[in-house]
Protein backbone atom coordinates (compact mmCIF):
# COMPACT_ATOMS: atom_id res chain seq x y z
CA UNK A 1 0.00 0.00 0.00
CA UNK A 2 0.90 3.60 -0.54
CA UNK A 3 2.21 5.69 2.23
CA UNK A 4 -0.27 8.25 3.29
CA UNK A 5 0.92 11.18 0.75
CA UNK A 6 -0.16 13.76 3.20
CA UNK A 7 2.00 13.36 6.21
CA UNK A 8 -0.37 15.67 8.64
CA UNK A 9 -0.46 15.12 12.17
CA UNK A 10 -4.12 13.93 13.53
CA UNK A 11 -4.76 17.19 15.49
CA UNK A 12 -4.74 18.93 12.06
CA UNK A 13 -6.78 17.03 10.86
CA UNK A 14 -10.47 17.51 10.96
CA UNK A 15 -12.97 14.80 12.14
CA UNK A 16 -15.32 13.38 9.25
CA UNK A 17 -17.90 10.67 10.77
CA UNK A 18 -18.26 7.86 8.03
CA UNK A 19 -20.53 4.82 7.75
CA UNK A 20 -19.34 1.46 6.92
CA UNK A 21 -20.82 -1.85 6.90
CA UNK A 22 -19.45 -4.00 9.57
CA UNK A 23 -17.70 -6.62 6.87
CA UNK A 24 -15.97 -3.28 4.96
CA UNK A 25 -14.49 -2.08 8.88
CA UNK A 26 -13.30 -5.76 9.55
CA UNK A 27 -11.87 -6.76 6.02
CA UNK A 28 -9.60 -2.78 6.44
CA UNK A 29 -8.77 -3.44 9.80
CA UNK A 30 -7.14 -6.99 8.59
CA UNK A 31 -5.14 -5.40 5.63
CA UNK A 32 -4.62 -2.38 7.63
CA UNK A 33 -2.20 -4.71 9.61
CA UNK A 34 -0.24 -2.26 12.16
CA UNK A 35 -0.44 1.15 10.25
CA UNK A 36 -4.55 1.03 11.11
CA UNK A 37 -7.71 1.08 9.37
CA UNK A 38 -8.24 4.81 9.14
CA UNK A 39 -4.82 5.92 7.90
CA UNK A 40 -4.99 2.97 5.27
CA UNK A 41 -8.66 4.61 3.95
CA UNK A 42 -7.04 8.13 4.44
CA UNK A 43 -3.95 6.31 1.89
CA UNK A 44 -6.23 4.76 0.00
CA UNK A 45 -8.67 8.15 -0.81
CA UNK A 46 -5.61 10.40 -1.54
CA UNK A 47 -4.64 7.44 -4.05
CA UNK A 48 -7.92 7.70 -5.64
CA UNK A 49 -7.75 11.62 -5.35
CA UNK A 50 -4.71 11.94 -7.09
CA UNK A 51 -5.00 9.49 -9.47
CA UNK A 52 -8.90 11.68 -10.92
CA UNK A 53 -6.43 15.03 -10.85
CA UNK A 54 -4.83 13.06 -12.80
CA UNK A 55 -6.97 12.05 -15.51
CA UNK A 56 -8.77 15.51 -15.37
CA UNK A 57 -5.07 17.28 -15.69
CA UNK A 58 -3.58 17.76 -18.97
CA UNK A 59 -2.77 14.52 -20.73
CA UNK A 60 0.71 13.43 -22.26
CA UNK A 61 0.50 13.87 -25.91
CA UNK A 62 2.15 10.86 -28.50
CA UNK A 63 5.39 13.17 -28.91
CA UNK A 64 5.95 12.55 -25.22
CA UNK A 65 6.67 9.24 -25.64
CA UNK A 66 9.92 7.57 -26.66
CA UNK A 67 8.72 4.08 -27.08
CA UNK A 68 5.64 1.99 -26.64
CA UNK A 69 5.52 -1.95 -25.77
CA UNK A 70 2.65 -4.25 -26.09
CA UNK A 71 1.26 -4.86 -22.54
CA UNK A 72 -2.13 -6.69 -21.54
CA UNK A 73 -4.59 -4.42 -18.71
CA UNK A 74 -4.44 -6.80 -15.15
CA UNK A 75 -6.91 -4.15 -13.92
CA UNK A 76 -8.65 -1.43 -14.96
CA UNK A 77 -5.90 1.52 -16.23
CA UNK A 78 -7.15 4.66 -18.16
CA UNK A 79 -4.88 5.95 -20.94
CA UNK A 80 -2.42 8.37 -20.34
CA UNK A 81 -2.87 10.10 -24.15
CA UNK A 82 -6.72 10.14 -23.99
CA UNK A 83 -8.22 8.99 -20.27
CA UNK A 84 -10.08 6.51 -22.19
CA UNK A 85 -10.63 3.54 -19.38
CA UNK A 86 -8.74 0.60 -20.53
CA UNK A 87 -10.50 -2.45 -19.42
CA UNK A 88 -9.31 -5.75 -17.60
CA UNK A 89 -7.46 -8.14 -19.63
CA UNK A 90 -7.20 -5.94 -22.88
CA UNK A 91 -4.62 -5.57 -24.80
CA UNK A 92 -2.57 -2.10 -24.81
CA UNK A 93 0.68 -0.67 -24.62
CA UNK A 94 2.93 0.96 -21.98
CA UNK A 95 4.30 4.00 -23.41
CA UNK A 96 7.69 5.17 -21.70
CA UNK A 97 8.16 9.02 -21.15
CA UNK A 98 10.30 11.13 -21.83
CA UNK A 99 10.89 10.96 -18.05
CA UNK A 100 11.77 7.45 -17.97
CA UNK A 101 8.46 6.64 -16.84
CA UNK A 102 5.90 3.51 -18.03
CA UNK A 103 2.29 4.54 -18.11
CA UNK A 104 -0.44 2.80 -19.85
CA UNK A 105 -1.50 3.87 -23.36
CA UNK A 106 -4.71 2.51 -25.54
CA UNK A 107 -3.55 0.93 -28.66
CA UNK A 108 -6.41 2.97 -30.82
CA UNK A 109 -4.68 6.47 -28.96
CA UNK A 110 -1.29 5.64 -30.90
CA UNK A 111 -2.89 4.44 -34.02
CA UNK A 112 -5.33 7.26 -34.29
CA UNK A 113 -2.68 9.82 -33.17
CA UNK A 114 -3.89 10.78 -30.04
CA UNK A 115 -2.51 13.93 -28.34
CA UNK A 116 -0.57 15.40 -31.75
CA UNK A 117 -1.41 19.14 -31.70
């Protein structure tokens, strides 16, 4: 699991009352393991937070890339050139940046041209 990426003590932190169903609580608390339930839904919300800005942020266009390999989806991934959702078990590509990083890329983004301006 990701570490929490905002490292703010708990008295800055304001209190939010949340309802879960008693299997949810249980099933967290066990993969929680010592860190705790609450700081792994606090990780696991600023995962899904940051992974929408994200998508909603300005998209990498095909010129960012330096290569592409075929890859097949294990889980849902959304496309780095478009934010078309790529779905489980589908064929696709992992583009490498410019930066030396691997992010996933639809195969129909590169063949249409996605992203060229």
């Amino acid at each position: 699991m990701i570490a929490t990426a905002k490292k703010t003590p708990t008295t800055d932190m304001q209190v939010t009352s949340i309802r879960l169903e008693t299997e949810l609580k249980e099933r967290l608390r066990l993969l929680s393991g010592n860190q705790g339930y609450q700081s792994l839904i606090r990780d696991i919300l600023w995962e899904y937070v940051e992974r929408n800005e994200r998508s909603h942020c300005s998209r990498l266009a095909l010129g960012d890339l330096r290569a592409t390999i075929p890859a097949t989806a294990q889980k849902e991934e959304v496309c780095e050139l478009t934010g078309v959702a790529i779905a489980p078990h589908s064929p696709m590509l992992l583009g490498l940046t410019l930066a030396g990083k691997f992010v996933p890329v639809s195969i129909d983004s590169v063949a249409s041209g996605a992203g060229i301006e």
